[in-house]
Protein backbone atom coordinates (compact mmCIF):
# COMPACT_ATOMS: atom_id res chain seq x y z
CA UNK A 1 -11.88 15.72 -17.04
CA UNK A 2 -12.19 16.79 -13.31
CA UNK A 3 -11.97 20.77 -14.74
CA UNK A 4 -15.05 19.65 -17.05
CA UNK A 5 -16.41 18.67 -14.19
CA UNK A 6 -15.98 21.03 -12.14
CA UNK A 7 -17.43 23.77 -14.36
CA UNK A 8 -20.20 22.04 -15.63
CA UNK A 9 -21.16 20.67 -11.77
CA UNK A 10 -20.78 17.00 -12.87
CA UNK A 11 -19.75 14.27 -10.76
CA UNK A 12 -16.04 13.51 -10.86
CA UNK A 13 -13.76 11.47 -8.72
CA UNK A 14 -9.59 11.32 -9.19
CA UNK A 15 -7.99 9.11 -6.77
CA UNK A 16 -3.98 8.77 -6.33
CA UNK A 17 -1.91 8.26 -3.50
CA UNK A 18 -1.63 10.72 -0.91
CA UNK A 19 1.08 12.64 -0.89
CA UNK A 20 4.37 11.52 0.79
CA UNK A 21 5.93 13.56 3.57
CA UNK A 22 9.41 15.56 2.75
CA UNK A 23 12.06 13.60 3.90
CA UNK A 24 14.94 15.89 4.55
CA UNK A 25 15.57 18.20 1.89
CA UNK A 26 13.63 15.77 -0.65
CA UNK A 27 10.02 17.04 -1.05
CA UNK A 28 8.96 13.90 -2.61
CA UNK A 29 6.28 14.21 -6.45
CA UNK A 30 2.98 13.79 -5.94
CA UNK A 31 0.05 14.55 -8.37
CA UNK A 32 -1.56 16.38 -5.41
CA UNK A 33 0.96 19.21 -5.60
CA UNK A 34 1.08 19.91 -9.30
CA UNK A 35 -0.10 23.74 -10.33
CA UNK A 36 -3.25 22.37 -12.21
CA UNK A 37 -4.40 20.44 -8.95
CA UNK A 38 -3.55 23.43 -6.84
CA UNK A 39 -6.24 25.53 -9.12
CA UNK A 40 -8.64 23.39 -9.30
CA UNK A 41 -8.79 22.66 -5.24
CA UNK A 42 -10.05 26.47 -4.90
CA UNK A 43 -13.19 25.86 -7.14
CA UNK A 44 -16.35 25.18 -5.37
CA UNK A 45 -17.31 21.80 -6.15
CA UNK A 46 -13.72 20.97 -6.10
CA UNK A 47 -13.12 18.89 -2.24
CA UNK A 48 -9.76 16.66 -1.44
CA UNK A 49 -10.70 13.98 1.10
CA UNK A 50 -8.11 11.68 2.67
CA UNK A 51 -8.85 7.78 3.33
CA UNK A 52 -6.85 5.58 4.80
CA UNK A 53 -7.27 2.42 2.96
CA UNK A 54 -6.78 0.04 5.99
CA UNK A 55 -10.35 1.06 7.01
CA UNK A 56 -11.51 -0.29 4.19
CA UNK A 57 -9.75 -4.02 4.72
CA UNK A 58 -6.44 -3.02 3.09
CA UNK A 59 -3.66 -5.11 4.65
CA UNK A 60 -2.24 -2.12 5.43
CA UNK A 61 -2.57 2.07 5.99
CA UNK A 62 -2.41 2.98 2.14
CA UNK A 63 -2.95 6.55 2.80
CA UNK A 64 -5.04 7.64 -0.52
CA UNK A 65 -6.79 10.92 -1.49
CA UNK A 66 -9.72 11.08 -3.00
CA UNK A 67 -10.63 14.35 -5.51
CA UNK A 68 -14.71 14.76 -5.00
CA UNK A 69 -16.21 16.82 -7.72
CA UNK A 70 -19.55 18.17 -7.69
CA UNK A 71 -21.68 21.00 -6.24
CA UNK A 72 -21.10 21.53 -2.34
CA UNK A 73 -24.43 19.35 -0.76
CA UNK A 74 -24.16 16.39 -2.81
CA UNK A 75 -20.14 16.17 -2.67
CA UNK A 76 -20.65 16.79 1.31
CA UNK A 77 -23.30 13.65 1.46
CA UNK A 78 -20.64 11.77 -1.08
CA UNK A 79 -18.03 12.08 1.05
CA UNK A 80 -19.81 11.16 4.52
CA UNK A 81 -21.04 8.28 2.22
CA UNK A 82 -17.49 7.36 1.86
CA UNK A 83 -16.65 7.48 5.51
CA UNK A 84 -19.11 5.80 6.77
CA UNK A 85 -18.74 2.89 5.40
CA UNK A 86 -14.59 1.60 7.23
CA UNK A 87 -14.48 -1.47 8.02
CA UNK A 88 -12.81 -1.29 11.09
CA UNK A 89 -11.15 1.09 13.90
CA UNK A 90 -8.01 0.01 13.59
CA UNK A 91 -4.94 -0.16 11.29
CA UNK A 92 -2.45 -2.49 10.55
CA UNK A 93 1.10 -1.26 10.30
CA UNK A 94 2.54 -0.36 7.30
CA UNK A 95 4.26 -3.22 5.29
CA UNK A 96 8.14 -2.73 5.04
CA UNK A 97 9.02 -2.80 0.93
CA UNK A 98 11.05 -5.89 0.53
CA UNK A 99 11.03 -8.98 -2.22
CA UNK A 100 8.90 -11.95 -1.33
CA UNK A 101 8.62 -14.99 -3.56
CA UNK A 102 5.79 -13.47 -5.95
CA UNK A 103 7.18 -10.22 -5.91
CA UNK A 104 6.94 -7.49 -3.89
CA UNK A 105 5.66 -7.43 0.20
CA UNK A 106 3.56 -4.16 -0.95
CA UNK A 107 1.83 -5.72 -4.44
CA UNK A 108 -1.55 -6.67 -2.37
CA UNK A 109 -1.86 -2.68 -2.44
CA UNK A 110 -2.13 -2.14 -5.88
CA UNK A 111 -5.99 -3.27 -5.89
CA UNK A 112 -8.29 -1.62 -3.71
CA UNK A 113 -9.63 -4.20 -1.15
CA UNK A 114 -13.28 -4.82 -1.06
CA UNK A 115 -14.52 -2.39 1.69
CA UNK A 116 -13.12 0.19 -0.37
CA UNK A 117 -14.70 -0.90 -3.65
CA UNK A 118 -17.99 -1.03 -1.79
CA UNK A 119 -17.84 2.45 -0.30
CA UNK A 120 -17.01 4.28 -3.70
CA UNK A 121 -19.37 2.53 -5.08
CA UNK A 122 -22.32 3.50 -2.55
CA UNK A 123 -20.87 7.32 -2.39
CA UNK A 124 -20.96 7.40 -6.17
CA UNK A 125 -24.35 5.53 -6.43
CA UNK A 126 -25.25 8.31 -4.11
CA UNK A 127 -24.21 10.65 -6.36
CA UNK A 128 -25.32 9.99 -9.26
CA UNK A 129 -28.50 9.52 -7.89
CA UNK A 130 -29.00 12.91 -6.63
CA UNK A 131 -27.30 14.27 -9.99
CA UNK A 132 -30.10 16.24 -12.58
CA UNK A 133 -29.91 13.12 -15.82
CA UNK A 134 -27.58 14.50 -18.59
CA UNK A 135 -28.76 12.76 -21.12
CA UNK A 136 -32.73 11.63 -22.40
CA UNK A 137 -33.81 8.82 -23.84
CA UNK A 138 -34.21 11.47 -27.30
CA UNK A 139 -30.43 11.92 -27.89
CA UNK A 140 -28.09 9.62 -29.64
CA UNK A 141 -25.91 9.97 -26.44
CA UNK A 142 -28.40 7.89 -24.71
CA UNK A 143 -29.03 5.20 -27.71
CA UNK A 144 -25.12 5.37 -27.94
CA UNK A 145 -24.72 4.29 -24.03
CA UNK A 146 -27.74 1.72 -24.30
CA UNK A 147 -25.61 -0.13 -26.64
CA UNK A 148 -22.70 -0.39 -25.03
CA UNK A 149 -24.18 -1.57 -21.76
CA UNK A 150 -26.12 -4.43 -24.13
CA UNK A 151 -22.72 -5.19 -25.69
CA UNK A 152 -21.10 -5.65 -22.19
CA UNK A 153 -23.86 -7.77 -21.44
CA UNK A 154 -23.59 -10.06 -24.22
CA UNK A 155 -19.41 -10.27 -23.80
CA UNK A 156 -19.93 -11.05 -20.23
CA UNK A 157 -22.87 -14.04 -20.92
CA UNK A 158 -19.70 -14.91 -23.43
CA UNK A 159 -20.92 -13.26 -26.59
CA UNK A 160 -19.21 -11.16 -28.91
CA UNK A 161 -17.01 -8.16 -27.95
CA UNK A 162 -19.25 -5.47 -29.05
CA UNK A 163 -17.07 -4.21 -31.73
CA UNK A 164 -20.22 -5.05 -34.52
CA UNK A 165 -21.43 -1.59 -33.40
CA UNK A 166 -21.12 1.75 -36.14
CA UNK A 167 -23.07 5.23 -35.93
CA UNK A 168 -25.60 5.11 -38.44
């Protein structure tokens, strides 16, 4: 999807951990190093930016990267978007992996805390506002998307799931 988007100057976002440091001889995997990634990074509305999800009200660092893809202004705008908006200056340490009662000490890091959510959502609101419309009101990719954000509607005012809908 992000080489799609990337040659057709769409807006695209891949997020994933940031890569781990080598430890020793052990160059840990990470998505970010994998030949297809590697590529990509050296198109021109290809950008990695690194967050630090503690900025964003994560209990702790969470290093993440953040793929940005669109043409160079907007994606530059998108990702001072995304900056802007920390929470705080400061960090918390990072949390030590270890079994608690419910789990794990690190499972409040598998959802992104709310600072987070909100800045995505402004730097992609931001994006997609400054994005030429792909679509028109004339094609059935428009009627097709009108339905489905009816049929989320309805589910979420406890209606049915949406599934009553076929292509004519």
């Amino acid at each position: 999807m992000m080489t799609a988007d990337a040659i057709t100057a769409t807006l695209g976002l891949l997020e994933h951990p940031s890569p781990p440091m080598r430890r020793g001889q052990i160059l840990p995997p990470s998505i970010w190093r994998l030949p297809i990634i590697q590529l990509l990074r050296k198109h021109a509305n290809v950008e990695l930016t690194h967050v630090k999800q503690g900025y964003y009200g994560a209990i702790a660092p969470k290093p993440t990267t953040i793929m940005v893809v669109a043409p160079p202004p907007q994606r530059k705008d998108m990702i001072r978007c995304l900056h802007s908006m920390k929470t705080t200056r400061t960090l918390a340490p990072p949390l030590r992996m270890q079994r608690t009662k419910t789990g794990f000490s690190t499972m409040p890091l598998k959802r992104y805390p709310r600072g987070l959510c909100t800045a995505l959502a402004h730097m992609i609101h931001l994006g997609a506002s400054t994005s030429p419309p792909l679509t028109s009101d004339k094609d059935d990719i428009y009627e097709t998307a009108e339905h489905f954000r009816a049929a989320y509607e309805t589910i979420q005012e406890g209606g049915n799931d949406g599934h009553d809908y076929c292509k004519k």
